[in-house]
Protein backbone atom coordinates (compact mmCIF):
# COMPACT_ATOMS: atom_id res chain seq x y z
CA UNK A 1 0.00 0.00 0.00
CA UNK A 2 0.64 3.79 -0.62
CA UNK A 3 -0.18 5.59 2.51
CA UNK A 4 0.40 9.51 2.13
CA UNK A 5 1.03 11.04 5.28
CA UNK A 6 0.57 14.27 4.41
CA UNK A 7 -1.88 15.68 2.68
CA UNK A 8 -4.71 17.74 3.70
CA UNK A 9 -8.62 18.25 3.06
CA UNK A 10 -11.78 20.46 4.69
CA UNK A 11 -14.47 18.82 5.99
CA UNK A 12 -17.29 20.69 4.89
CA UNK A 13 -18.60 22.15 8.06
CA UNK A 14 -15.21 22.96 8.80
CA UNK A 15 -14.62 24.92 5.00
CA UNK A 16 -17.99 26.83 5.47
CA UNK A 17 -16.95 28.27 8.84
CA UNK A 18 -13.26 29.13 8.16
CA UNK A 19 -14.35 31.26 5.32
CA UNK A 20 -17.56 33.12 7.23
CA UNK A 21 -14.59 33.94 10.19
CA UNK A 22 -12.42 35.19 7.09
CA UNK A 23 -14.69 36.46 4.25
CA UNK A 24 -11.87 37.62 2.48
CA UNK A 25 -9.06 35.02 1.93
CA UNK A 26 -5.45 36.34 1.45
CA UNK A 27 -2.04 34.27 0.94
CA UNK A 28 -3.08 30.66 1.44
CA UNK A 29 -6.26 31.14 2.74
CA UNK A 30 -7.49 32.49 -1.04
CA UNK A 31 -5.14 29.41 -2.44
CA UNK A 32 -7.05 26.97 -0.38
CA UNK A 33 -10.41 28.58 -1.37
CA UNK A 34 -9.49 28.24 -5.19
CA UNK A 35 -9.26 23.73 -5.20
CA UNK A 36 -12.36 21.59 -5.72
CA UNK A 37 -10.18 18.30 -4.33
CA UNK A 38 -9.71 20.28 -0.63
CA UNK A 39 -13.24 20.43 -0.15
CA UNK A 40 -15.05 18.34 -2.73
CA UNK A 41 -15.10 14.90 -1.65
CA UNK A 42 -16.07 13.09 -4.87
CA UNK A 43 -13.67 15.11 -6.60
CA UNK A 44 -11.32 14.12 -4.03
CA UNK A 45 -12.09 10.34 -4.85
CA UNK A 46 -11.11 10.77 -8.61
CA UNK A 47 -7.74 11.94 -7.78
CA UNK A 48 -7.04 9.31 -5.76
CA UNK A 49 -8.94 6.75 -8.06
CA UNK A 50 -6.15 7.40 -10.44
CA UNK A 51 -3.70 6.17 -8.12
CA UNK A 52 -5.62 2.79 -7.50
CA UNK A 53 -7.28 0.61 -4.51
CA UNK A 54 -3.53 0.38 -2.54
CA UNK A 55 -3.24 4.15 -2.90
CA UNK A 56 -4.71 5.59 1.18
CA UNK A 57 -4.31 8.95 2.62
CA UNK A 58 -3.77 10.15 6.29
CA UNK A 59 -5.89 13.31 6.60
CA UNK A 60 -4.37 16.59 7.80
CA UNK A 61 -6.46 19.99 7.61
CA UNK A 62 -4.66 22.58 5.00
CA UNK A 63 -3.05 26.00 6.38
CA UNK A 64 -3.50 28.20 7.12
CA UNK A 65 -3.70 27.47 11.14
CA UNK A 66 -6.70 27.57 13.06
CA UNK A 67 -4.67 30.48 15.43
CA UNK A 68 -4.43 32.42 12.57
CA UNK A 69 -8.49 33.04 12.15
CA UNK A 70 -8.54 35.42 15.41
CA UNK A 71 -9.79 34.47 19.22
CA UNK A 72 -8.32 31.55 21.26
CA UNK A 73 -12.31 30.67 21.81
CA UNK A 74 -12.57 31.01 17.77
CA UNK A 75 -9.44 28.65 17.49
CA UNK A 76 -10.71 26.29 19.63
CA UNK A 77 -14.31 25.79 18.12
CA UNK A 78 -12.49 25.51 14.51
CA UNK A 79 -10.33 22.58 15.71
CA UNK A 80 -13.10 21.13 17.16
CA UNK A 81 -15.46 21.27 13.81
CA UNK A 82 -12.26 19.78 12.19
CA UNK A 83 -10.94 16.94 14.19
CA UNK A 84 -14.88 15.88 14.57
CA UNK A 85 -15.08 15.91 10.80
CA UNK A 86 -11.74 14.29 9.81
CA UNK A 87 -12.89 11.67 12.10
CA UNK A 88 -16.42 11.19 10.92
CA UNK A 89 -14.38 10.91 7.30
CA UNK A 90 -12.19 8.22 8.53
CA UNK A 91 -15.32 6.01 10.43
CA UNK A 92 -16.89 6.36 6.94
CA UNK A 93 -14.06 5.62 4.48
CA UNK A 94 -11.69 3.88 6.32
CA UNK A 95 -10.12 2.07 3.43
CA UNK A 96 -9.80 6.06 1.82
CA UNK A 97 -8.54 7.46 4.69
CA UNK A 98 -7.44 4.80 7.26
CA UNK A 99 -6.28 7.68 9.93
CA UNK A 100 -6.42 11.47 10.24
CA UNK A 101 -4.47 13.80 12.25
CA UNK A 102 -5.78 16.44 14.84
CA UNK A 103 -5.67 20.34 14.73
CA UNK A 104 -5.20 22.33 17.83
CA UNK A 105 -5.55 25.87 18.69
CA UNK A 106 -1.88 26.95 19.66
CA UNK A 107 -2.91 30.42 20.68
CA UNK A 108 -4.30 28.43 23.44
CA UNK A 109 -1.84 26.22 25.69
CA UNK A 110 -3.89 24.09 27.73
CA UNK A 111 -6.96 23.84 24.89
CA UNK A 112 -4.43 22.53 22.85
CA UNK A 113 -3.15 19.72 25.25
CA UNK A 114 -7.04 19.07 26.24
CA UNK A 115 -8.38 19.56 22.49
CA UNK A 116 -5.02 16.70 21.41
CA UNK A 117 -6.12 14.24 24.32
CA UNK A 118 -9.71 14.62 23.39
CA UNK A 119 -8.93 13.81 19.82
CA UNK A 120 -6.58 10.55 20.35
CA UNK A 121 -9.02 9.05 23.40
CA UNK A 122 -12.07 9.86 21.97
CA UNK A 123 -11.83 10.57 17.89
CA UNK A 124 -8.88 7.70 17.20
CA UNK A 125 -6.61 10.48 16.03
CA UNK A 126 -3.25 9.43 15.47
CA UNK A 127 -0.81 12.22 16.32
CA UNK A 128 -1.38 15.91 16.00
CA UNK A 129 -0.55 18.75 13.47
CA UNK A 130 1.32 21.94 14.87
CA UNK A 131 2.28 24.90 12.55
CA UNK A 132 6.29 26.38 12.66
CA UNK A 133 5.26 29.48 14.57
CA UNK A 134 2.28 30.50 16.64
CA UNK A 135 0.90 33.68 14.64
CA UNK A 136 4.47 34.83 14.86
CA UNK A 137 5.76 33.04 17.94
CA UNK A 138 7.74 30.63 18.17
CA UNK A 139 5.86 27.37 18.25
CA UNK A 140 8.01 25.39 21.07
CA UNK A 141 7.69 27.36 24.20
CA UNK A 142 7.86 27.15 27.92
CA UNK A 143 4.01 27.64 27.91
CA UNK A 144 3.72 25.15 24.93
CA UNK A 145 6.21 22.82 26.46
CA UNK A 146 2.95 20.65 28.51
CA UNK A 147 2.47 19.44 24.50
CA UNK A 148 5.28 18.04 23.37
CA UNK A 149 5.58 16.25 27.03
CA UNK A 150 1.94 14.96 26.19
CA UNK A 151 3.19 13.68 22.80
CA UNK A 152 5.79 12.08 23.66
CA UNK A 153 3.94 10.35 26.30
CA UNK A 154 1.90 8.99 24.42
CA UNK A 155 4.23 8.04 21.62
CA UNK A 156 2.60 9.57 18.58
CA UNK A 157 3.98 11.76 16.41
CA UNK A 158 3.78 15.40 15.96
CA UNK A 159 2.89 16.51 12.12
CA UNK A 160 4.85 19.98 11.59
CA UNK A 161 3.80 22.47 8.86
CA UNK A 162 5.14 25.92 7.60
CA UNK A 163 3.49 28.93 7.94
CA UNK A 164 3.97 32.78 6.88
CA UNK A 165 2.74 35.54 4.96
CA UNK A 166 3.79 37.79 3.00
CA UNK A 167 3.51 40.12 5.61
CA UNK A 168 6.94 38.73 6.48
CA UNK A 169 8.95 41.02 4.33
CA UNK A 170 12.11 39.90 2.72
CA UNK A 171 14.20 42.99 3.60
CA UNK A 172 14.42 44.82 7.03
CA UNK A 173 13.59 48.18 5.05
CA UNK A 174 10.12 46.80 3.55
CA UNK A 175 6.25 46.12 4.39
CA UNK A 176 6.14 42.65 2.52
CA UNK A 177 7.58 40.11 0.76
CA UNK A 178 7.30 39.91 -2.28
CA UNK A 179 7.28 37.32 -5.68
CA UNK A 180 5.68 34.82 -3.06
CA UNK A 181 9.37 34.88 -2.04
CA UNK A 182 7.52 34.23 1.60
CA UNK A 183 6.08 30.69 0.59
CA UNK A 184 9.02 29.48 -2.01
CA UNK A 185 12.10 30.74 0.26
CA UNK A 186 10.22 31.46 3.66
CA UNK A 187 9.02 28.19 4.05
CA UNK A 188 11.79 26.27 4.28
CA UNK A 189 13.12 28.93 6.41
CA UNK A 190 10.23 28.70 8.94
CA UNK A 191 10.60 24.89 9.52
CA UNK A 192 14.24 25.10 9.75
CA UNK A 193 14.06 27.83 12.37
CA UNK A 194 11.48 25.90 13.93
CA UNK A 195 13.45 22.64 14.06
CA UNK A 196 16.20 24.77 15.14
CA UNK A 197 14.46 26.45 18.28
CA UNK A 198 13.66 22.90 19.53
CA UNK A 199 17.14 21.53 18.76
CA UNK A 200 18.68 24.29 20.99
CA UNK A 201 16.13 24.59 23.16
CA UNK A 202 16.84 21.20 24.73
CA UNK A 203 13.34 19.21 23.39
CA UNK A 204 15.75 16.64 22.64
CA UNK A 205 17.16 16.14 25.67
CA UNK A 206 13.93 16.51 27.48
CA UNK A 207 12.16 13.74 25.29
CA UNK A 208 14.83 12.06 23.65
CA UNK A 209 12.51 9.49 21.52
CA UNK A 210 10.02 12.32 20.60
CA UNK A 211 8.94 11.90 16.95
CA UNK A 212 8.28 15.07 14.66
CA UNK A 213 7.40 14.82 11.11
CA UNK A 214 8.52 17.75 9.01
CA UNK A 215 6.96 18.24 6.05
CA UNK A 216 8.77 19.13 2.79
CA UNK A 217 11.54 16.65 3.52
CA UNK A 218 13.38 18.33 6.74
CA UNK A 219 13.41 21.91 4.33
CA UNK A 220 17.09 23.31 4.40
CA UNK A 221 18.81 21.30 6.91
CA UNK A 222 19.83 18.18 4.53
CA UNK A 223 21.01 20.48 1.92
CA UNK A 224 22.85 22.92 4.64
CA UNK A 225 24.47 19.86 6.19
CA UNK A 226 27.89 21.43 5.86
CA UNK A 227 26.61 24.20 7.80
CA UNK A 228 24.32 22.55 10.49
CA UNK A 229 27.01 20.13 11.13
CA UNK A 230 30.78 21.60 11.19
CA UNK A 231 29.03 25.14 11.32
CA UNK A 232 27.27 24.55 14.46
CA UNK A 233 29.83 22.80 15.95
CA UNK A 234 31.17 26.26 16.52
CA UNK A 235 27.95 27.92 17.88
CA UNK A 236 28.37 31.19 19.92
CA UNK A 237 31.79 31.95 17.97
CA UNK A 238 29.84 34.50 15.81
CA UNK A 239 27.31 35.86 19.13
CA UNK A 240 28.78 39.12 21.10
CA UNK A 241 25.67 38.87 23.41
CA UNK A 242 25.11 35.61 24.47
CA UNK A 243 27.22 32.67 26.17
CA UNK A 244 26.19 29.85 23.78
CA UNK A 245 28.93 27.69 24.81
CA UNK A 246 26.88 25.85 27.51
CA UNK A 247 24.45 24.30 24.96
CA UNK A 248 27.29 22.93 23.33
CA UNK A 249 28.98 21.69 26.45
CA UNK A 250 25.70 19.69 27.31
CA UNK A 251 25.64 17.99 24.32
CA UNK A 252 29.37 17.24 24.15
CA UNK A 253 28.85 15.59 27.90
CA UNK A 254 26.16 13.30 25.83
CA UNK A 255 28.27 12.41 22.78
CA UNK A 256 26.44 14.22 21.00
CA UNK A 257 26.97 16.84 18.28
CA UNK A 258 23.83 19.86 17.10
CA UNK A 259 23.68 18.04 13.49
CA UNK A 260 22.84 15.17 15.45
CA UNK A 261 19.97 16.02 17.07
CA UNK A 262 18.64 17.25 13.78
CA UNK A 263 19.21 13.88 12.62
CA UNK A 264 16.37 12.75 14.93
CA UNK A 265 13.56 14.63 13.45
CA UNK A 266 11.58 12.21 10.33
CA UNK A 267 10.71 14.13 7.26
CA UNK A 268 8.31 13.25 4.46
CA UNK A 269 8.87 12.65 0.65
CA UNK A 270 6.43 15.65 -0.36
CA UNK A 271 8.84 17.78 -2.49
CA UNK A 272 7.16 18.46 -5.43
CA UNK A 273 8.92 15.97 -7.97
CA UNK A 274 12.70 16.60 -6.69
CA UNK A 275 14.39 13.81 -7.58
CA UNK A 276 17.81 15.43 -6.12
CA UNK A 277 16.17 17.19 -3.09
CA UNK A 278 14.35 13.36 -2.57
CA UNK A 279 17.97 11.45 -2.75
CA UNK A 280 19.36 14.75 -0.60
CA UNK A 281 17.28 14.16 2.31
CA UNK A 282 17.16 10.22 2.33
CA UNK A 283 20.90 10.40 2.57
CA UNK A 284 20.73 12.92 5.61
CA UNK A 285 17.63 11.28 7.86
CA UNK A 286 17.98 7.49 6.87
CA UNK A 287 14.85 5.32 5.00
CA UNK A 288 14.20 4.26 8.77
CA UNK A 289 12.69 8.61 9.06
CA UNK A 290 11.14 9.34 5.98
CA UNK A 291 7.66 8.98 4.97
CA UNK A 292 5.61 8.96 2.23
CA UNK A 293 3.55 11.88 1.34
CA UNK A 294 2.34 14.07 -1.50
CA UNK A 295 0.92 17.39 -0.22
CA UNK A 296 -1.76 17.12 -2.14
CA UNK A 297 -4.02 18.74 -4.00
CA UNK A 298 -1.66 21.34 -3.87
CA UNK A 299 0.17 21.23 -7.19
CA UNK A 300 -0.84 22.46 -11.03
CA UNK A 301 -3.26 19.27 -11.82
CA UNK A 302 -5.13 20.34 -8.56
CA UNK A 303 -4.46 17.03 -6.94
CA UNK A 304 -2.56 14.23 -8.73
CA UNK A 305 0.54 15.71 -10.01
CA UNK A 306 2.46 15.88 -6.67
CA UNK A 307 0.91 12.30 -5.94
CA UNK A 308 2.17 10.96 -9.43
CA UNK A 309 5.68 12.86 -9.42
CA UNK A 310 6.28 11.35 -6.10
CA UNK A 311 5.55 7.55 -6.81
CA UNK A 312 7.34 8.09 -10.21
CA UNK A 313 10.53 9.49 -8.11
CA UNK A 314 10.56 6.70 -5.18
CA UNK A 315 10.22 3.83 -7.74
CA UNK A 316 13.00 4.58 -9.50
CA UNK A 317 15.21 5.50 -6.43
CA UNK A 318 17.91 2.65 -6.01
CA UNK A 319 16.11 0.77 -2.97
CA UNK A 320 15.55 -2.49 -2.05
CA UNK A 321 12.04 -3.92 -1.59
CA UNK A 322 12.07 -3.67 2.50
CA UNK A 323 13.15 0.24 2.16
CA UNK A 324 10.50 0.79 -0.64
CA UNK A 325 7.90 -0.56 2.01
CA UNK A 326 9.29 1.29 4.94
CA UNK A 327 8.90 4.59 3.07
CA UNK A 328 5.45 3.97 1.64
CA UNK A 329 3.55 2.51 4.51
CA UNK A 330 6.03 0.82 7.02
CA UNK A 331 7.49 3.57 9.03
CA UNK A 332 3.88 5.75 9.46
CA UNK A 333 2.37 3.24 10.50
CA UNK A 334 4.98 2.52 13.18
CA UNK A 335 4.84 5.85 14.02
CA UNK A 336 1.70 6.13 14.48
CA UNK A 337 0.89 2.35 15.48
CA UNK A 338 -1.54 1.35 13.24
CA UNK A 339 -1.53 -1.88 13.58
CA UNK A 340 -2.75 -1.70 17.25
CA UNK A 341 -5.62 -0.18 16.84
CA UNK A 342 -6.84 -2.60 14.23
């Protein structure tokens, strides 16, 4: 089987009231409006028809977050409406969409750890989806810390998505960025920094066997290797105002070097047909912490191209038939430990 771990859809209910809190999309929220596969459920079904019965998807809701829409009370409702309605899909299409991951309102601390229990004890969910920055913030926290311990208690992985706008401006001097220089180059950018925050900021050492899933293949850090790796082994030479020697200290006294702790994160194959980028990041994580997935329907075909361009890639990679099944169903379901709750 084929089962893409990331890829993401609206339930209805959940469509209808994102866009009467935001009448007026901008960014991704008017990219998301614009795709009949996001929404559309039978049009949904004839992308992945194309891909035949072995082809499955893992449900994720698209960006933009559910923080992003305004209140903490508005953030909570929306994840609500969506985790009930990605699970209501899964109960009624299981052999679509065997499992579906939970939103959470990360503008509200404690909802979030009460809104992720409610939706692994009481929806099935099977990990939970957290965005690279909290409407600006940075997304692992001392106040968002109670999460990550509740994830890593319970094993299941933590989906991790890029977000900004282009309100983020590319220069210092400017109001925006522009050229959609904020999704192309930002992206990346965000998860790295994110992945970077939590590296630094001791997750690791805190929950050692914690399991994160960036999307887009990790973003910069397998291609910046030469800089995450001999370039961070010389953190806090370049810092005039801060003693960053200590972090590196504590992770000498564990054998352990920055790149790797990056090395622990698992990344997914969703990199829009890069066959380079694809062989890049296998190299850097191992087949044993990457994932299938497609990010679809978010490609020029509206939903199969990125699926397609994907498969086409992986089969004719140079693996053998064990890694071929690790990356397209073994590992997430692992992860996410499928297989028990059958």
């Amino acid at each position: 089987m084929k089962l893409d771990a990331f890829n993401h859809f609206f339930p209805r209910k959940y469509f209808d009231k994102m866009n009467a809190l935001m009448p007026v999309g901008k960014d991704m929220n008017k990219r998301v409006r614009n795709i009949p596969s996001i929404v559309d459920l039978d049009a949904r079904f004839r992308v992945m028809d194309k891909f035949g019965p072995d082809y499955a998807q893992i449900l994720t809701i698209p960006s933009p977050p559910v923080e992003s829409f305004g209140t903490a009370k508005k953030a909570r409702d929306l994840a609500r409406i969506g985790n009930d309605g990605l699970a209501e899909l899964v109960a009624k299409h299981p052999d679509r969409f065997p499992a579906f991951v939970a939103s959470l309102p990360m503008n509200d601390p404690q909802a979030a750890v009460a809104e992720a229990k409610r939706a692994i004890d009481e929806l099935g969910a099977v990990g939970v989806q957290i965005f690279t920055n909290i409407n600006g913030r940075p997304v692992y926290t001392k106040d968002t810390a109670p999460l990550f311990a509740l994830m890593a208690k319970y094993d299941l992985p933590i989906w991790m998505h890029p977000c900004r706008g282009a309100d983020v401006a590319d220069y210092k001097g400017e109001k925006k960025s522009h050229y959609e220089i904020w999704w192309t180059f930002g992206w990346p950018y965000e998860t790295s920094t994110a992945m970077a925050h939590m590296v630094f900021g001791g997750l690791f050492d805190k929950h050692p066997d914690i399991k994160i899933i960036t999307h887009h293949m990790g973003a910069m850090i397998p291609y910046f290797e030469g800089r995450v790796g001999p370039g961070w082994d010389q953190l806090g030479t370049r810092t005039s105002d801060e003693d960053y020697s200590v972090i590196l200290k504590k992770m000498k006294r564990k054998g352990m070097r920055p790149i790797d702790y990056f090395r622990k994160f698992y990344a997914d194959t969703a990199v829009f047909g890069a066959l380079e980028a694809t062989k890049c990041g296998l190299k850097f994580f191992g087949v044993d912490k990457v994932v299938f997935a497609s990010d679809s329907p978010f490609d020029p075909e509206k939903g199969s191209a990125f699926i397609r361009w994907t498969i086409e890639i992986l089969d004719q990679m140079d693996l053998s038939p064990f890694e071929r099944h690790a990356i397209y169903e073994g590992n997430i379901r692992r992860l996410c430990k499928m297989d028990d709750r059958k």
